[in-house]
PDB file of N, CA and C in Angstrom:
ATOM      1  N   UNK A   1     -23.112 -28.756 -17.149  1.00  0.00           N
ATOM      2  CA  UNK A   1     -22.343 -27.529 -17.193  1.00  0.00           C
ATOM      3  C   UNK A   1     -22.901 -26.549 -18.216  1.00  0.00           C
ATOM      4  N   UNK A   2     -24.103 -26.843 -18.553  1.00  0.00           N
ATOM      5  CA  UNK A   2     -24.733 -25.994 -19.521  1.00  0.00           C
ATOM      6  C   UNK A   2     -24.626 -24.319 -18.813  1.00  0.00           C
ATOM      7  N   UNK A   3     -25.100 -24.253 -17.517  1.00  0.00           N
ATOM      8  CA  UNK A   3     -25.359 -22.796 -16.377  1.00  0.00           C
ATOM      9  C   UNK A   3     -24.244 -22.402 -16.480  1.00  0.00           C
ATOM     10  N   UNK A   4     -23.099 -22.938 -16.937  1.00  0.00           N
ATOM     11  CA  UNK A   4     -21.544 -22.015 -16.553  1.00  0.00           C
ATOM     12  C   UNK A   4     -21.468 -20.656 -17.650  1.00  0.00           C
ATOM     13  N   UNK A   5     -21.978 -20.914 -18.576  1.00  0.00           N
ATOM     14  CA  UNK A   5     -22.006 -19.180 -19.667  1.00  0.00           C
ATOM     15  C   UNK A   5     -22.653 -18.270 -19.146  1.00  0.00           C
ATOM     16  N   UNK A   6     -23.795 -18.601 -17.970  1.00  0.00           N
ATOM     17  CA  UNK A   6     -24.752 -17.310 -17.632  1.00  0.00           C
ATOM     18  C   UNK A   6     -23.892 -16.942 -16.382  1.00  0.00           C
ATOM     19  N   UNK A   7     -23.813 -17.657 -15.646  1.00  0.00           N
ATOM     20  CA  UNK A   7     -22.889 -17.790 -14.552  1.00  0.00           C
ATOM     21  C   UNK A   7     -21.496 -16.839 -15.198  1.00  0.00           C
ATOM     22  N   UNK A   8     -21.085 -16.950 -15.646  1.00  0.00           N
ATOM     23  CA  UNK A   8     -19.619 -16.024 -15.868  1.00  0.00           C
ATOM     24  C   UNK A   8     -20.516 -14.782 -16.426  1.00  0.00           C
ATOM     25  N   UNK A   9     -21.438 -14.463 -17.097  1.00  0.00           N
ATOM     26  CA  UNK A   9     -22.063 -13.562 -17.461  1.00  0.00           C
ATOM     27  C   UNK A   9     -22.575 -12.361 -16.514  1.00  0.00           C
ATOM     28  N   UNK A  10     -23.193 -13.346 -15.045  1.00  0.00           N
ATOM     29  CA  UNK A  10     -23.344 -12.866 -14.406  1.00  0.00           C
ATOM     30  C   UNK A  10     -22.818 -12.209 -13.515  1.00  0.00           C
ATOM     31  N   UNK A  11     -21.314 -13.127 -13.174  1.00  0.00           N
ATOM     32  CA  UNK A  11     -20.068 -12.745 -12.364  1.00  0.00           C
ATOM     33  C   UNK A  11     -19.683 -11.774 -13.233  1.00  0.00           C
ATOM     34  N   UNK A  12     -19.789 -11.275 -14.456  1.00  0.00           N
ATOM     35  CA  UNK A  12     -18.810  -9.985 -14.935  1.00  0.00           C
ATOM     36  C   UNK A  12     -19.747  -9.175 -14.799  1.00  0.00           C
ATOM     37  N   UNK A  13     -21.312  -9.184 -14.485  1.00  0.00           N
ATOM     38  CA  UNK A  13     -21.756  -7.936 -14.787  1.00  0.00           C
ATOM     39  C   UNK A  13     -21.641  -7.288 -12.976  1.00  0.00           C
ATOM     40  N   UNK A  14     -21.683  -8.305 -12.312  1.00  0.00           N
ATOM     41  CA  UNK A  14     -21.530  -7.692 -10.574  1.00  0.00           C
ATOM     42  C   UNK A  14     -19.994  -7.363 -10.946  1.00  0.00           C
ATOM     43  N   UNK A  15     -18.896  -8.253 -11.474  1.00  0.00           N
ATOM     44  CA  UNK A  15     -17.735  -7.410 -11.202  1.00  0.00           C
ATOM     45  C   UNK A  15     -17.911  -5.957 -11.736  1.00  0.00           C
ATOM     46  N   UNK A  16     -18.085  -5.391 -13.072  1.00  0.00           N
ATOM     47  CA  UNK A  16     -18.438  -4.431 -13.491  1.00  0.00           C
ATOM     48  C   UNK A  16     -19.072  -3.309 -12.442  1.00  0.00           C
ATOM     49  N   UNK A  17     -20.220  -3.811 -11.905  1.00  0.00           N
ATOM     50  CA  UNK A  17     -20.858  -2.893 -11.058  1.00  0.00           C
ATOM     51  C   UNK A  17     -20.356  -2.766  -9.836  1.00  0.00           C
ATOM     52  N   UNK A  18     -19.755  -3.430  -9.094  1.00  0.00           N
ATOM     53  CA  UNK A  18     -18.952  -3.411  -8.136  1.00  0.00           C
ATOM     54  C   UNK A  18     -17.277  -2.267  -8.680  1.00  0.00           C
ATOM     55  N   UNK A  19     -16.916  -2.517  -9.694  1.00  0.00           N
ATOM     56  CA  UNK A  19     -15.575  -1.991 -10.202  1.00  0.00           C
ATOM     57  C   UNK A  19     -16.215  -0.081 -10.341  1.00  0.00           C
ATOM     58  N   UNK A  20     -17.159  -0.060 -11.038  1.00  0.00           N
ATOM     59  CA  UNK A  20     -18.003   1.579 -11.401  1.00  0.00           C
ATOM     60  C   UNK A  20     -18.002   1.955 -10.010  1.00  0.00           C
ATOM     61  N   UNK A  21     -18.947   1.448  -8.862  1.00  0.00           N
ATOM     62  CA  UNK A  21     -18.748   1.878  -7.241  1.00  0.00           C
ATOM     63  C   UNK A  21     -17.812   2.411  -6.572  1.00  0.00           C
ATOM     64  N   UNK A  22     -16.715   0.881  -7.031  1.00  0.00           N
ATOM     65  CA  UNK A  22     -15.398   1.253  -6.213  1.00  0.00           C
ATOM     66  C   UNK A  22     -14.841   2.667  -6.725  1.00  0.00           C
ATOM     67  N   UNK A  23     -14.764   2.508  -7.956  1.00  0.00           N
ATOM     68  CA  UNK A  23     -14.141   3.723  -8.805  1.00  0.00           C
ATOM     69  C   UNK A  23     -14.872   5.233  -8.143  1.00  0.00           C
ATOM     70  N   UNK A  24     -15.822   5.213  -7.896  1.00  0.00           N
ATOM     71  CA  UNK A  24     -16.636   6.272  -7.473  1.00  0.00           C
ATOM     72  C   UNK A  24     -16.730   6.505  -5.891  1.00  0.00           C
ATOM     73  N   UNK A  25     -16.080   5.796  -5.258  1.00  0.00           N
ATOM     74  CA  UNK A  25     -16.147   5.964  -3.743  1.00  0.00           C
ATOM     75  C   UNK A  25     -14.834   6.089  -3.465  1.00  0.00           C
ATOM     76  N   UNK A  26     -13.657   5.589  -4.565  1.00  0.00           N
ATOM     77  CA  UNK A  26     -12.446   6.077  -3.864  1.00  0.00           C
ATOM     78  C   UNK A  26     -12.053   7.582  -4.273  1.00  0.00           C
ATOM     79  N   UNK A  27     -12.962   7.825  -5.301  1.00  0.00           N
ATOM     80  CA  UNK A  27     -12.167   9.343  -5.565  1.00  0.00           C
ATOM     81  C   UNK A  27     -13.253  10.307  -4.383  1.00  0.00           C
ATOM     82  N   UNK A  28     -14.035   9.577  -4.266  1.00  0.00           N
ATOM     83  CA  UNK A  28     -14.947  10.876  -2.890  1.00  0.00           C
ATOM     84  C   UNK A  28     -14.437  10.705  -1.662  1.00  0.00           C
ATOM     85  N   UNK A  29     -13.434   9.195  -1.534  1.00  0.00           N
ATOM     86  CA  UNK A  29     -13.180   9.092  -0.402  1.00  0.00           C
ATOM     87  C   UNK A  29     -11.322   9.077  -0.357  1.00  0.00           C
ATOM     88  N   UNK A  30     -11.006   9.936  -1.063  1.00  0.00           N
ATOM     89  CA  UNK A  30      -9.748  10.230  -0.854  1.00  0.00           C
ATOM     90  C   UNK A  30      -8.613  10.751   0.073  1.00  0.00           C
ATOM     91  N   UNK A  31      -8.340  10.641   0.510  1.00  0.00           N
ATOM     92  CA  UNK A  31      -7.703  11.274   1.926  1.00  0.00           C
ATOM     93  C   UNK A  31      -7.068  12.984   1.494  1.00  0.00           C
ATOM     94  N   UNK A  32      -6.978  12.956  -0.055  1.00  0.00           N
ATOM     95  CA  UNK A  32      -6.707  14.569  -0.220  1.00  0.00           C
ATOM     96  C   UNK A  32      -8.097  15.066  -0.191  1.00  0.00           C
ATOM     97  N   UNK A  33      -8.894  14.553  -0.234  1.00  0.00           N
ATOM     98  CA  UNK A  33     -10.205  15.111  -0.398  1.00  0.00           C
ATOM     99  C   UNK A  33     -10.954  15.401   0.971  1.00  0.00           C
ATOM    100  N   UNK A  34     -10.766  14.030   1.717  1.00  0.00           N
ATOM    101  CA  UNK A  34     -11.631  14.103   3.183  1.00  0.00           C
ATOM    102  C   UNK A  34     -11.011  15.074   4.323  1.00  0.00           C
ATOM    103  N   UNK A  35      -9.702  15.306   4.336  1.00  0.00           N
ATOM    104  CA  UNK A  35      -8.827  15.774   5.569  1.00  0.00           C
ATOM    105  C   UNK A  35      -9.096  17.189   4.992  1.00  0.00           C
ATOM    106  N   UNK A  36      -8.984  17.856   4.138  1.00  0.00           N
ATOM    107  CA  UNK A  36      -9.243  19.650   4.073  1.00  0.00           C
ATOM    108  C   UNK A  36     -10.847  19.166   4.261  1.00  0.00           C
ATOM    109  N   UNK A  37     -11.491  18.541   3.614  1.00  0.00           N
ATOM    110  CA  UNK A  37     -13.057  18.892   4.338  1.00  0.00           C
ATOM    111  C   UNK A  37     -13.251  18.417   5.566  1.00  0.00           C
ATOM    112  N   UNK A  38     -12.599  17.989   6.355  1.00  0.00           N
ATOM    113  CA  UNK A  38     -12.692  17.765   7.945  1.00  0.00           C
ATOM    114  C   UNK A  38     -12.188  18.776   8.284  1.00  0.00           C
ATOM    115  N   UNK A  39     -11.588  19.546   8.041  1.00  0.00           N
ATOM    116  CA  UNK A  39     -10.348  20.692   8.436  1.00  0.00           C
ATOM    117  C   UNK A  39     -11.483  22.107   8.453  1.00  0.00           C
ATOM    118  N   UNK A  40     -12.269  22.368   7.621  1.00  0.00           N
ATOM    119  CA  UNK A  40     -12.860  23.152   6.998  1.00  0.00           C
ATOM    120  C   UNK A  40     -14.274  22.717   7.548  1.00  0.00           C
ATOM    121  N   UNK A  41     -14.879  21.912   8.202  1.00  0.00           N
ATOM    122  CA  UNK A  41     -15.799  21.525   8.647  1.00  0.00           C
ATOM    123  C   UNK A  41     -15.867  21.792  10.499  1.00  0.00           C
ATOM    124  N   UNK A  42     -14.204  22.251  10.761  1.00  0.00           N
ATOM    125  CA  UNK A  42     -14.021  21.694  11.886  1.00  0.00           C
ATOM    126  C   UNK A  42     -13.422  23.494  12.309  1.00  0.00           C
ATOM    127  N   UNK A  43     -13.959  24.149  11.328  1.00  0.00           N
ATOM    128  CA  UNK A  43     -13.280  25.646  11.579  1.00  0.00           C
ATOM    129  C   UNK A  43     -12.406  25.815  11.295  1.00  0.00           C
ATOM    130  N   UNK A  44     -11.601  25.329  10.609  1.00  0.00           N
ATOM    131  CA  UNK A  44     -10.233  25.466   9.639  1.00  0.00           C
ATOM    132  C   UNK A  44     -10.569  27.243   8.953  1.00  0.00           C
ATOM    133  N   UNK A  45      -9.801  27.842   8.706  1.00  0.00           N
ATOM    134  CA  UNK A  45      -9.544  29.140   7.907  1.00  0.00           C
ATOM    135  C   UNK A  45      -8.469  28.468   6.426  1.00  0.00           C
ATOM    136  N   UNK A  46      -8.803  29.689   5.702  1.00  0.00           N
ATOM    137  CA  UNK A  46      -8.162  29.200   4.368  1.00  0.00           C
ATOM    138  C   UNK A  46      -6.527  29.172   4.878  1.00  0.00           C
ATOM    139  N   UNK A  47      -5.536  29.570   5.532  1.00  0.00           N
ATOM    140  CA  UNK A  47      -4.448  29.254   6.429  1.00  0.00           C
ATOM    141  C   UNK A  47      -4.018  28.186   6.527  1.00  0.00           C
ATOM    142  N   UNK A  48      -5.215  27.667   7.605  1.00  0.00           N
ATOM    143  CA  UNK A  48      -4.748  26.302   7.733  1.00  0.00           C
ATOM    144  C   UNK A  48      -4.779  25.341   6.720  1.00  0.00           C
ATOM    145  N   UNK A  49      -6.017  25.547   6.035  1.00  0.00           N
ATOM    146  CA  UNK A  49      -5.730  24.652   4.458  1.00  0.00           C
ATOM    147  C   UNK A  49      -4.348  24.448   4.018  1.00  0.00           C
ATOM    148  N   UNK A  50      -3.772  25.956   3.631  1.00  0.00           N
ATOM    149  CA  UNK A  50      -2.865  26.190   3.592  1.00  0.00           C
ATOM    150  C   UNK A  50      -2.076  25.132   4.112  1.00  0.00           C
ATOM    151  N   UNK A  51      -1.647  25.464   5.221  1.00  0.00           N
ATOM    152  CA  UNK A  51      -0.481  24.607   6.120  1.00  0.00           C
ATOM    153  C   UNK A  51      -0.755  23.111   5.913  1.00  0.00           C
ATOM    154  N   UNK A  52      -1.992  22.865   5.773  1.00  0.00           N
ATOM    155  CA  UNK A  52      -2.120  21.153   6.281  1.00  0.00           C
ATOM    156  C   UNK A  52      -1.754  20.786   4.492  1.00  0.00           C
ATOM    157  N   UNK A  53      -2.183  21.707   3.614  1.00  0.00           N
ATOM    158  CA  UNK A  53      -1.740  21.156   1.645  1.00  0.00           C
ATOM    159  C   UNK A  53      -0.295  20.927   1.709  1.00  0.00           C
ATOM    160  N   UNK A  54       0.281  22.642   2.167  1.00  0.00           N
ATOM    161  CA  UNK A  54       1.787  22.131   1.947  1.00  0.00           C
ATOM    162  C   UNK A  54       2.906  20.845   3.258  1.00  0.00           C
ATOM    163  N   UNK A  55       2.084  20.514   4.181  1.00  0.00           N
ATOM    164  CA  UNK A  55       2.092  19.308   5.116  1.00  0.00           C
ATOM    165  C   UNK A  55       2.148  18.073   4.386  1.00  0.00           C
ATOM    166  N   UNK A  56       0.972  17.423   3.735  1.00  0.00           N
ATOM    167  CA  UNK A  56       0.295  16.831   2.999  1.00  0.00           C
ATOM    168  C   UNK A  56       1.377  16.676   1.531  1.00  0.00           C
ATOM    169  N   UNK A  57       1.537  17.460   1.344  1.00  0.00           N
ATOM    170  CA  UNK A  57       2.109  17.457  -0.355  1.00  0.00           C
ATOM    171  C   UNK A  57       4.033  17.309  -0.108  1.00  0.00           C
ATOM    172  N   UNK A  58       3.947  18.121   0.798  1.00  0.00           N
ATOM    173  CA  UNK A  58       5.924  18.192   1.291  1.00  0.00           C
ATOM    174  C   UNK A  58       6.322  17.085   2.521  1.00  0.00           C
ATOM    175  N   UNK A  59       5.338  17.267   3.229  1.00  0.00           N
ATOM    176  CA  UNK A  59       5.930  15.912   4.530  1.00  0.00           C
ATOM    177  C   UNK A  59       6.422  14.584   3.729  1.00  0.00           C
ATOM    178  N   UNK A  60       5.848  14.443   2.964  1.00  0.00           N
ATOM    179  CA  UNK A  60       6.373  13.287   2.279  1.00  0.00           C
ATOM    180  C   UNK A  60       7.424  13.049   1.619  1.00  0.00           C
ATOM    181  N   UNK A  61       7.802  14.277   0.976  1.00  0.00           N
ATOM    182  CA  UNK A  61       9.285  14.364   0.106  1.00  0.00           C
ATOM    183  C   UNK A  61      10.112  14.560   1.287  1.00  0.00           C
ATOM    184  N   UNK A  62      10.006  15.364   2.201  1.00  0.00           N
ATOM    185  CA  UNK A  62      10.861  15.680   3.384  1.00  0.00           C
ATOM    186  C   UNK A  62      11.676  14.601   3.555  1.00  0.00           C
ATOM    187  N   UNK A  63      11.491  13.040   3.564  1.00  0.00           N
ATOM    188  CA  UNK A  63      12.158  12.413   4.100  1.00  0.00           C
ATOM    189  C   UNK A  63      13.628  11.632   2.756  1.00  0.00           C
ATOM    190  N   UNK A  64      12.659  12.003   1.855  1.00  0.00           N
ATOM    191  CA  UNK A  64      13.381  11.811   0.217  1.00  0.00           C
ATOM    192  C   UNK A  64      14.807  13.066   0.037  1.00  0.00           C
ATOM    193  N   UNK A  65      14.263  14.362   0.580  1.00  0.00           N
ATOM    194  CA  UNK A  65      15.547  15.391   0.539  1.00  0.00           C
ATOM    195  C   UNK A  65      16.613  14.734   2.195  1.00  0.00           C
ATOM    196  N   UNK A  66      15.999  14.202   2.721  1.00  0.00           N
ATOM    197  CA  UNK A  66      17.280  13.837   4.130  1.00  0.00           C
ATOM    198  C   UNK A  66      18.045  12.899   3.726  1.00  0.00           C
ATOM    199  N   UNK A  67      17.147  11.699   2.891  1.00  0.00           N
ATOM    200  CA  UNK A  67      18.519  10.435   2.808  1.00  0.00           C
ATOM    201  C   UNK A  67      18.741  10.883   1.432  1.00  0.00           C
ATOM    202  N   UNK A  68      18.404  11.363   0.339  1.00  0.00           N
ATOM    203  CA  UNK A  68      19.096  11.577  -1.003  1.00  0.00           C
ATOM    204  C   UNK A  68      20.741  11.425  -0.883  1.00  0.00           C
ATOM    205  N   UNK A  69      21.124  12.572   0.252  1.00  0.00           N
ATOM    206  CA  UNK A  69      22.668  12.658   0.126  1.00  0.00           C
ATOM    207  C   UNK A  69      23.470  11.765   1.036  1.00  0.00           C
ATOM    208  N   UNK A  70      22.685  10.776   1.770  1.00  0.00           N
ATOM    209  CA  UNK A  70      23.067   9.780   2.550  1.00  0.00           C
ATOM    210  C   UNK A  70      23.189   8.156   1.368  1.00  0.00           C
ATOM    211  N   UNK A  71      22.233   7.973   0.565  1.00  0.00           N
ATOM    212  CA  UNK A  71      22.225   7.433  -0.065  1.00  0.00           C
ATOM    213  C   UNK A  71      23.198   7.293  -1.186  1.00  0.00           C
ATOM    214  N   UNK A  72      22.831   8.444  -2.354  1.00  0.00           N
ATOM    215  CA  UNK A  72      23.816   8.615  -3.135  1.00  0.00           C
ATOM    216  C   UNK A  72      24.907   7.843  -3.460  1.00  0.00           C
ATOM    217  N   UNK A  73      25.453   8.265  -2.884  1.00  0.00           N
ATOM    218  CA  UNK A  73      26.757   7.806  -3.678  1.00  0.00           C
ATOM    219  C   UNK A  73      27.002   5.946  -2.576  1.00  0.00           C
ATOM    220  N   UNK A  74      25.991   5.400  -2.455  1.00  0.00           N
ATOM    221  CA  UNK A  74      26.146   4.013  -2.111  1.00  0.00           C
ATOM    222  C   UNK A  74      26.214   2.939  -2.908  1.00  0.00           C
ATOM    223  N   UNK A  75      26.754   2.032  -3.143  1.00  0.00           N
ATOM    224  CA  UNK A  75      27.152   1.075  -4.038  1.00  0.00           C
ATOM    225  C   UNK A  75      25.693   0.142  -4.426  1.00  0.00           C
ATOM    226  N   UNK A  76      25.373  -0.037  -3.174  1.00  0.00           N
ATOM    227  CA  UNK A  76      23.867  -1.055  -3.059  1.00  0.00           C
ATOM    228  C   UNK A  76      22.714  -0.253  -2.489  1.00  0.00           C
ATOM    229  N   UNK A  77      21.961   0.668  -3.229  1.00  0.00           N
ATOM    230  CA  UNK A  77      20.853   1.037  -2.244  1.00  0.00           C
ATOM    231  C   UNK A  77      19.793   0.496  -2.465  1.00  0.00           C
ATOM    232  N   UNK A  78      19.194  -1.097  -3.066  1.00  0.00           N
ATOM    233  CA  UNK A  78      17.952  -1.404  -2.381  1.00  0.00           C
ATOM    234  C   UNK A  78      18.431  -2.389  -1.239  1.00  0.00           C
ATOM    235  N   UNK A  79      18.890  -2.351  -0.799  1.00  0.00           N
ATOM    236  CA  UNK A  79      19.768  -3.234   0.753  1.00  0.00           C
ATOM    237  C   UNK A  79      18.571  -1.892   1.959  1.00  0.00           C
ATOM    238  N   UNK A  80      18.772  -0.734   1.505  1.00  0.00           N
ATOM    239  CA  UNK A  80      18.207   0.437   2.703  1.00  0.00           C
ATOM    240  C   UNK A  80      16.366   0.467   2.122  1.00  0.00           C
ATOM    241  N   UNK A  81      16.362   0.193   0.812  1.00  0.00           N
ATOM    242  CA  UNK A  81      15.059   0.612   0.436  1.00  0.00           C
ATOM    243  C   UNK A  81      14.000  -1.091   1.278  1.00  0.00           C
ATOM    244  N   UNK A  82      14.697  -2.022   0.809  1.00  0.00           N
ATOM    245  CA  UNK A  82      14.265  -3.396   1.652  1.00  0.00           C
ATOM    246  C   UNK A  82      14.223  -3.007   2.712  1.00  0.00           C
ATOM    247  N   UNK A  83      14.970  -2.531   3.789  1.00  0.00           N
ATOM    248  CA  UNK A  83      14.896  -2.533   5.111  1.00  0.00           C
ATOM    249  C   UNK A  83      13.811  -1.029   5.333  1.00  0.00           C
ATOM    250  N   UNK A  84      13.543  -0.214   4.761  1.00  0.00           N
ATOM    251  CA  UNK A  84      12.662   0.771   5.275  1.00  0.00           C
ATOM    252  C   UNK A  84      11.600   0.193   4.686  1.00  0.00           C
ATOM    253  N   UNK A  85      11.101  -0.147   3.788  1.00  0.00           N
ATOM    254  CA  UNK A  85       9.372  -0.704   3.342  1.00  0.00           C
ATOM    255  C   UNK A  85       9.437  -1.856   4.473  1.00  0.00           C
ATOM    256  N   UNK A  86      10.532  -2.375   4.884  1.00  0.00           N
ATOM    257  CA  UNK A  86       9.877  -3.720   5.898  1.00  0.00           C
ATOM    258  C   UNK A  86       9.658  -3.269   7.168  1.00  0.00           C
ATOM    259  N   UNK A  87      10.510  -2.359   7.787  1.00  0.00           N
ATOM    260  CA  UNK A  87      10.489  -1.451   9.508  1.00  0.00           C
ATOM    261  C   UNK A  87      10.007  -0.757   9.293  1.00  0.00           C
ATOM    262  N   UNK A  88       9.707   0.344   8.616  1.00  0.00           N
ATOM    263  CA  UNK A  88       9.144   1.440   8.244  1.00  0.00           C
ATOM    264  C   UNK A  88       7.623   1.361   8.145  1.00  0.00           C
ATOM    265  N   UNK A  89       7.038   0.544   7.830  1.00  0.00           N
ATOM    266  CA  UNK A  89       5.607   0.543   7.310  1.00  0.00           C
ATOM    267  C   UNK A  89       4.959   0.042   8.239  1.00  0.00           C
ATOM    268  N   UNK A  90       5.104  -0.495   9.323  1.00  0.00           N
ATOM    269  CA  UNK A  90       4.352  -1.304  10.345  1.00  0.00           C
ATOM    270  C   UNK A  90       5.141  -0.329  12.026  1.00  0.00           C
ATOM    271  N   UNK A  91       3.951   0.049  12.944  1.00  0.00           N
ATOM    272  CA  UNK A  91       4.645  -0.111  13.946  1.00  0.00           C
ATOM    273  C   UNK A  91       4.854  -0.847  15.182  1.00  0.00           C
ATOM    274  N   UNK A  92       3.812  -2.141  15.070  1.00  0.00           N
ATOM    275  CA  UNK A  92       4.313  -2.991  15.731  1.00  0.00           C
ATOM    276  C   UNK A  92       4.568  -4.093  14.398  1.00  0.00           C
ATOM    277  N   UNK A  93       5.649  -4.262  14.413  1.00  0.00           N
ATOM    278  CA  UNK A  93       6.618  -5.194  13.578  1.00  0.00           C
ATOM    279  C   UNK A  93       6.861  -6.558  14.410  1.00  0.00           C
ATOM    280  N   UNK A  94       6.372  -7.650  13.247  1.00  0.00           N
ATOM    281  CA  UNK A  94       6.461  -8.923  14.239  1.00  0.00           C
ATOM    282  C   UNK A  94       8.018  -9.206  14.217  1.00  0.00           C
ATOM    283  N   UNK A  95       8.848  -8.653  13.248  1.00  0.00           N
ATOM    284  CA  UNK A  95      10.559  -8.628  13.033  1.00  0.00           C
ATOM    285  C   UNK A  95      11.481  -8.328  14.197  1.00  0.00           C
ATOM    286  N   UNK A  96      12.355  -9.387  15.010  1.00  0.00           N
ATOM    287  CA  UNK A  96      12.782  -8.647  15.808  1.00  0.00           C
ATOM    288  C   UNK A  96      13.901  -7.130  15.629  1.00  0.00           C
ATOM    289  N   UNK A  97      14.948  -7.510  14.504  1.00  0.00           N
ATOM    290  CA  UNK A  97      15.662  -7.009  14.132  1.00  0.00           C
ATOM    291  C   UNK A  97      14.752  -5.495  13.652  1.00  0.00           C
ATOM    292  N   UNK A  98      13.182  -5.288  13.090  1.00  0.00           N
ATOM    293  CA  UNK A  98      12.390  -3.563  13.320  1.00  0.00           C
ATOM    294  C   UNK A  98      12.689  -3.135  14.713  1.00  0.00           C
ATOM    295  N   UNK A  99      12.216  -4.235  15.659  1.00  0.00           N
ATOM    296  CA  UNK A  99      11.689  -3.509  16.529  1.00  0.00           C
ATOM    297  C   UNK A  99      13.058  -3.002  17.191  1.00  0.00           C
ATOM    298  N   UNK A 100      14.359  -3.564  17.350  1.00  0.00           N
ATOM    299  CA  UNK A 100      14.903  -3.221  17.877  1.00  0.00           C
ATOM    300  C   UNK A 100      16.138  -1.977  17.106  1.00  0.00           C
ATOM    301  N   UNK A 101      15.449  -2.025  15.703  1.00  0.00           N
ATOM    302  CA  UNK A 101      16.174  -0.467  15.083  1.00  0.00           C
ATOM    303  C   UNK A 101      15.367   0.462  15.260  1.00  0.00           C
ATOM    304  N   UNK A 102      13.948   0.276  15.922  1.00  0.00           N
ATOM    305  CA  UNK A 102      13.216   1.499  15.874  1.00  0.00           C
ATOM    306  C   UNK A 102      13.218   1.790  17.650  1.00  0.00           C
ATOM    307  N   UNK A 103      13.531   1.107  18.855  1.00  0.00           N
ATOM    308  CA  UNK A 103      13.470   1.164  20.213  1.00  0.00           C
ATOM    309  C   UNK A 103      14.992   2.108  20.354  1.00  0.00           C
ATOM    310  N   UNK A 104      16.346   1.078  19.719  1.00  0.00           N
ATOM    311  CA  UNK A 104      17.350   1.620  20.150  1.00  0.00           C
ATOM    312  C   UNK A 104      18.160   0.234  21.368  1.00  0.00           C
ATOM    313  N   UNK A 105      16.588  -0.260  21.503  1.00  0.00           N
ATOM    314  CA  UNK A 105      17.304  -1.551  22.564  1.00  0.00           C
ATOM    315  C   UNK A 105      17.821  -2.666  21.716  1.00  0.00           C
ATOM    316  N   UNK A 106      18.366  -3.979  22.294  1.00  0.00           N
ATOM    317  CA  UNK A 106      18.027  -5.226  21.634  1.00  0.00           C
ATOM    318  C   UNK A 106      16.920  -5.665  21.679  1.00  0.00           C
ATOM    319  N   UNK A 107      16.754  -6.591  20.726  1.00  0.00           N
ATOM    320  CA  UNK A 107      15.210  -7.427  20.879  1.00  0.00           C
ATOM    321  C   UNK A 107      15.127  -7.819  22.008  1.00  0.00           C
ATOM    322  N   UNK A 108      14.098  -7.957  22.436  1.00  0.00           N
ATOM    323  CA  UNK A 108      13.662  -9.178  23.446  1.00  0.00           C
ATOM    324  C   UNK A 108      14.342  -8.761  24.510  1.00  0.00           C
ATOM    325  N   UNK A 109      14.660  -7.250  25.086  1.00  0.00           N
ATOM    326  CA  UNK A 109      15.316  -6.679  26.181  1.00  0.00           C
ATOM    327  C   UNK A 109      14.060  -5.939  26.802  1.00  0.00           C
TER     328      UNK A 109
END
């Protein structure tokens, strides 16, 4: 077991260089970054930038201002926050009880 000090030596210097990469390919490959330069690549006008930033930046709260006042004043709300990260995030859900709050049917109908 003498090789095990170079060996971890070696495993930290690839983690290292692997960690500098990653770090450097996720900020070029950001989805705020890539979608206006697809947009803008694709004949986008400064407009649509426009529309697709405040899309991008507000679509997301949009759904935070609808249940705020549904929520609120509820006794238990991670009971709703559990059930939307579990139905919510997948759309084919191996859960029967997703699939059949997101159809409207029963399961297995």
């Amino acid at each position: 077991m003498t090789n095990a000090p170079a060996t971890q030596t070696s495993n930290f210097g690839a983690l290292l260089w692997h960690a500098v990469f990653l770090a450097l390919a996720s900020n070029f490959m950001d989805v705020d970054t890539v979608i206006p330069a697809m947009l803008i690549k694709a004949g986008g006008s400064e407009i649509h930038l426009g529309f697709l930033t405040a899309i991008m930046v507000g679509g997301a709260r949009f759904s935070q201002l609808l249940f705020a006042g549904f929520l609120s004043h509820r006794p238990r709300k991670k009971t709703f926050l559990l059930w939307a990260s579990t139905c919510g995030s997948s759309l084919s859900s191996p859960w029967p009880w997703c699939s059949s709050a997101r159809t409207g049917s029963p399961a297995g109908s």
